[in-house]
N, C-alpha and C. Protein backbone atom coordinates (compact mmCIF):
# COMPACT_ATOMS: atom_id res chain seq x y z
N UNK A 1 65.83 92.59 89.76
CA UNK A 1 65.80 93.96 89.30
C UNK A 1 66.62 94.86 90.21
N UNK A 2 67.13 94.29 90.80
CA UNK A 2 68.70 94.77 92.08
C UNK A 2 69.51 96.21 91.25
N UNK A 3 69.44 95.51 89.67
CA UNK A 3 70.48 96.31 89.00
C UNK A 3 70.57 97.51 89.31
N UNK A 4 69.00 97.92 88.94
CA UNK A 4 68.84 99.88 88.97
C UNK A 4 69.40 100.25 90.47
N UNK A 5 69.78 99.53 91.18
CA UNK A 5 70.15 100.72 92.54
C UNK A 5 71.88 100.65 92.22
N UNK A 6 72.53 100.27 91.00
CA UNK A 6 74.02 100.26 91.18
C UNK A 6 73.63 101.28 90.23
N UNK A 7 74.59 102.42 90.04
CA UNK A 7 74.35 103.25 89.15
C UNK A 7 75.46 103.35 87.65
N UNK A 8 75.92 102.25 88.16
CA UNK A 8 77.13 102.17 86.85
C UNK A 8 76.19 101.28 85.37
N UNK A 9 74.88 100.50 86.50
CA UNK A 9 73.98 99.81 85.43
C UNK A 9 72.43 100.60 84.84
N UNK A 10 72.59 101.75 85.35
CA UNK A 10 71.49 102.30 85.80
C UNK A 10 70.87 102.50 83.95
N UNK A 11 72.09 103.04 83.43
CA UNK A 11 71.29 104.04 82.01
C UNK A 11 71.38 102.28 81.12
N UNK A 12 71.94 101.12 81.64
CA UNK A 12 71.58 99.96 80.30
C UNK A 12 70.08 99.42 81.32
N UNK A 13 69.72 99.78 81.91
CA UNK A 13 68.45 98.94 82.59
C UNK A 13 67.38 99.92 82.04
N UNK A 14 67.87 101.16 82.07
CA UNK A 14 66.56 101.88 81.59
C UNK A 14 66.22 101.76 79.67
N UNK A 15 67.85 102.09 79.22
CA UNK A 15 67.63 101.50 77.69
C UNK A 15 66.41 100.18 77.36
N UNK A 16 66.91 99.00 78.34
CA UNK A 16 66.11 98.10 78.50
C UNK A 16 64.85 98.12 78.60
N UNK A 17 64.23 98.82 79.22
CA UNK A 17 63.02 99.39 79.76
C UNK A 17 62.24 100.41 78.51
N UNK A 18 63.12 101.23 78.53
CA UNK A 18 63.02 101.98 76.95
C UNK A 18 62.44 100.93 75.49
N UNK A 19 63.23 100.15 75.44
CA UNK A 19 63.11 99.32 73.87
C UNK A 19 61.86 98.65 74.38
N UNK A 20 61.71 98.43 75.40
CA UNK A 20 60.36 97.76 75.50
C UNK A 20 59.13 98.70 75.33
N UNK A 21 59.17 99.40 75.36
CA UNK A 21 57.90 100.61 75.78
C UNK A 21 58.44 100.99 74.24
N UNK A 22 58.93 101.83 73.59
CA UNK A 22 59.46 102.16 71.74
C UNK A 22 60.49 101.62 71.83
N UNK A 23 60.44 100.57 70.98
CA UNK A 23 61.98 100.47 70.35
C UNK A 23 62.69 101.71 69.38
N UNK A 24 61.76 102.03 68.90
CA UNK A 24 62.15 102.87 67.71
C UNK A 24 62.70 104.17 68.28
N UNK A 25 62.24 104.76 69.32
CA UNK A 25 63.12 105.60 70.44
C UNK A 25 63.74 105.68 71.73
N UNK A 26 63.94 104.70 71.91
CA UNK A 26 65.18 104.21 72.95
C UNK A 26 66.52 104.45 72.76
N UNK A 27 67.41 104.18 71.55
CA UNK A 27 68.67 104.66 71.50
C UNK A 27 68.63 106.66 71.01
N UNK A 28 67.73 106.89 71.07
CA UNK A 28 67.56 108.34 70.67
C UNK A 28 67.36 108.87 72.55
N UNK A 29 66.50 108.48 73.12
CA UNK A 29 66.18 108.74 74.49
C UNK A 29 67.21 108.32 75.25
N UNK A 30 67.79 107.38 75.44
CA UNK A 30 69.01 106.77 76.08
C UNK A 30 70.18 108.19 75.97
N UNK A 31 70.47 108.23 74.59
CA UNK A 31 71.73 109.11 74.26
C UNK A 31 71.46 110.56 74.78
N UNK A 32 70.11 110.95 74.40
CA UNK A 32 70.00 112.27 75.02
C UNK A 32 69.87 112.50 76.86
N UNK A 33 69.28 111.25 77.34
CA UNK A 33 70.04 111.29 78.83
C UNK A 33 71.23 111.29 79.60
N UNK A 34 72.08 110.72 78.60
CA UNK A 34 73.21 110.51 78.91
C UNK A 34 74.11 111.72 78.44
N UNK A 35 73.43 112.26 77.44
CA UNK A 35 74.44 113.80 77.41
C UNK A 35 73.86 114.84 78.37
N UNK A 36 72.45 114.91 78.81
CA UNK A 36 71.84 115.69 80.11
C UNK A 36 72.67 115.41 81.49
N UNK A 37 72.80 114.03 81.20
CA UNK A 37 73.58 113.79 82.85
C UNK A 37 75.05 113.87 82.83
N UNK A 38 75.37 114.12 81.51
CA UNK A 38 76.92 114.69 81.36
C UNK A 38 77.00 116.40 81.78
N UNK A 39 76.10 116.88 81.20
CA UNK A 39 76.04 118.65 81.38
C UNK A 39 76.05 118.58 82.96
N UNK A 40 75.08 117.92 83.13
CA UNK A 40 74.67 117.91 85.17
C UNK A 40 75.91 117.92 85.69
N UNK A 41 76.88 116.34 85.61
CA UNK A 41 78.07 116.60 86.11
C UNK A 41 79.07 117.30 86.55
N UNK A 42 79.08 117.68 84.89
CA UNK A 42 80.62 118.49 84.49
C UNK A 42 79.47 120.26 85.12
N UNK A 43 78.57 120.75 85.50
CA UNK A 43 77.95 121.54 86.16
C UNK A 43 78.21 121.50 87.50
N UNK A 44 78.18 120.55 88.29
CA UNK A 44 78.15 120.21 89.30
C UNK A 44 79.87 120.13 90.08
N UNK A 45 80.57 119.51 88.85
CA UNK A 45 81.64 119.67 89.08
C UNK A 45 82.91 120.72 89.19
N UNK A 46 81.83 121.63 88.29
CA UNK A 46 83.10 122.93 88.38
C UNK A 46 82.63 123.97 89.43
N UNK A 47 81.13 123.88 89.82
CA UNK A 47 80.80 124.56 91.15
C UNK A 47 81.18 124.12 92.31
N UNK A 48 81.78 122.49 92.43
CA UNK A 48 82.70 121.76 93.44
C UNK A 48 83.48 121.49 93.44
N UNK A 49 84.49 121.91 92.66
CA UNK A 49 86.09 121.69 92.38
C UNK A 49 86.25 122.55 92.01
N UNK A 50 85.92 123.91 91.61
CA UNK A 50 86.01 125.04 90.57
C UNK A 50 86.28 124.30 89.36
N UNK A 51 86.47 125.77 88.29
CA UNK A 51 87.22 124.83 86.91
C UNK A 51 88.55 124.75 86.60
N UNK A 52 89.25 124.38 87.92
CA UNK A 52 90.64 124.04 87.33
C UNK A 52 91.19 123.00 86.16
N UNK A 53 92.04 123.81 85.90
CA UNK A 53 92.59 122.45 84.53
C UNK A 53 93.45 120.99 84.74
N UNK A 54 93.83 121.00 86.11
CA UNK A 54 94.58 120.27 86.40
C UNK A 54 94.12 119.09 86.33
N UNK A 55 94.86 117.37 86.66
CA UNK A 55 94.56 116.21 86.43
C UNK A 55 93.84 116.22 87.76
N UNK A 56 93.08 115.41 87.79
CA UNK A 56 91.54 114.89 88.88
C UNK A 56 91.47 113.50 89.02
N UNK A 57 91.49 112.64 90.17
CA UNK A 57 91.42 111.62 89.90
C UNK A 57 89.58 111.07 90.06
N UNK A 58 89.40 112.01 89.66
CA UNK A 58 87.58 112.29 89.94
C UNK A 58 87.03 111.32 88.80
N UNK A 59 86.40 110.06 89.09
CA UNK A 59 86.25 109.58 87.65
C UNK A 59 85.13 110.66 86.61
N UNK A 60 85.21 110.52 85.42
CA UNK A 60 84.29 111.06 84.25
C UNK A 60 83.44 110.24 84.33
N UNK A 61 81.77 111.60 83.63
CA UNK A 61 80.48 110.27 83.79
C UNK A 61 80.34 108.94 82.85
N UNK A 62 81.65 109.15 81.94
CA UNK A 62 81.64 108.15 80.69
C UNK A 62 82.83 107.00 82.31
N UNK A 63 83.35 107.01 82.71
CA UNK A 63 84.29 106.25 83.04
C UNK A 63 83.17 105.37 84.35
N UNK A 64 82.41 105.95 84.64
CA UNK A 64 80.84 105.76 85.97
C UNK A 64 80.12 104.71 84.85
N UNK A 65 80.01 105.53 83.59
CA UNK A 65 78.53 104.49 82.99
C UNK A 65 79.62 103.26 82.92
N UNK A 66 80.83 103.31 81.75
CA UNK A 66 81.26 102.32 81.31
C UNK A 66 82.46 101.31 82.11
N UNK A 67 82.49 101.58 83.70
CA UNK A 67 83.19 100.94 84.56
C UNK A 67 82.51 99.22 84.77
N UNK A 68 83.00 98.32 84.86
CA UNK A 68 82.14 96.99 84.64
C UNK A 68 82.17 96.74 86.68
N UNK A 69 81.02 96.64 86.80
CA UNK A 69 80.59 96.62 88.39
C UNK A 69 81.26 94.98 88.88
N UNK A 70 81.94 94.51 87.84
CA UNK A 70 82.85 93.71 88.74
C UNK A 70 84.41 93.36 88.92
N UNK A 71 84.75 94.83 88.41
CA UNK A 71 86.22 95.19 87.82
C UNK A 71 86.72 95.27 89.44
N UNK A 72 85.92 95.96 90.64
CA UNK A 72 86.53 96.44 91.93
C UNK A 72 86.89 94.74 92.34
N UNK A 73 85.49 93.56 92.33
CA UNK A 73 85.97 92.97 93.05
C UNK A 73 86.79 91.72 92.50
N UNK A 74 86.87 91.71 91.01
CA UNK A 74 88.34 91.21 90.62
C UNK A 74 89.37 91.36 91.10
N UNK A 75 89.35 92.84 91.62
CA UNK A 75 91.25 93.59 92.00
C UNK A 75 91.05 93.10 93.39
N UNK A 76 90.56 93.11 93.88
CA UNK A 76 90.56 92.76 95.55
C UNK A 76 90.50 91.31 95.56
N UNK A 77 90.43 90.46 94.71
CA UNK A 77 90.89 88.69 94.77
C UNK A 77 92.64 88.71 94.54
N UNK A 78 92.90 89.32 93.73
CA UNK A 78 94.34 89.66 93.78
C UNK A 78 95.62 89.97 94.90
């Protein structure tokens, strides 16, 4: 249960956790966390970067959830 402390696995462990406890509201609960912790971000982010328009190499919280936690150490066998 290691997973939950990487946070790129964090919101499919809780889905997980979710369907077990309701299935029937888990992809409803899942999605609405994941747009809460989008507002948080992009909140967080323009009070720490301001809101400039410019390119950021700041990843997005969609690019955090859907990054595969073994993409870094593929590139570093290379």
């Amino acid at each position: 249960m290691g997973e939950i402390l990487d946070p790129r696995l964090k919101l499919e462990v809780l889905e997980k956790a979710y369907e077990r406890v309701d299935p029937s509201t888990s992809s409803l609960k899942t999605e609405e966390l994941r747009t809460n912790l989008t507002k948080l971000y992009k909140e967080y982010q323009a009070r720490t970067w301001g809101s400039s328009s410019g390119t950021s190499s700041t990843p997005t919280p969609h690019d955090l959830v859907t990054e595969s936690p073994l993409e870094d150490d593929f590139d570093n066998m290379i």
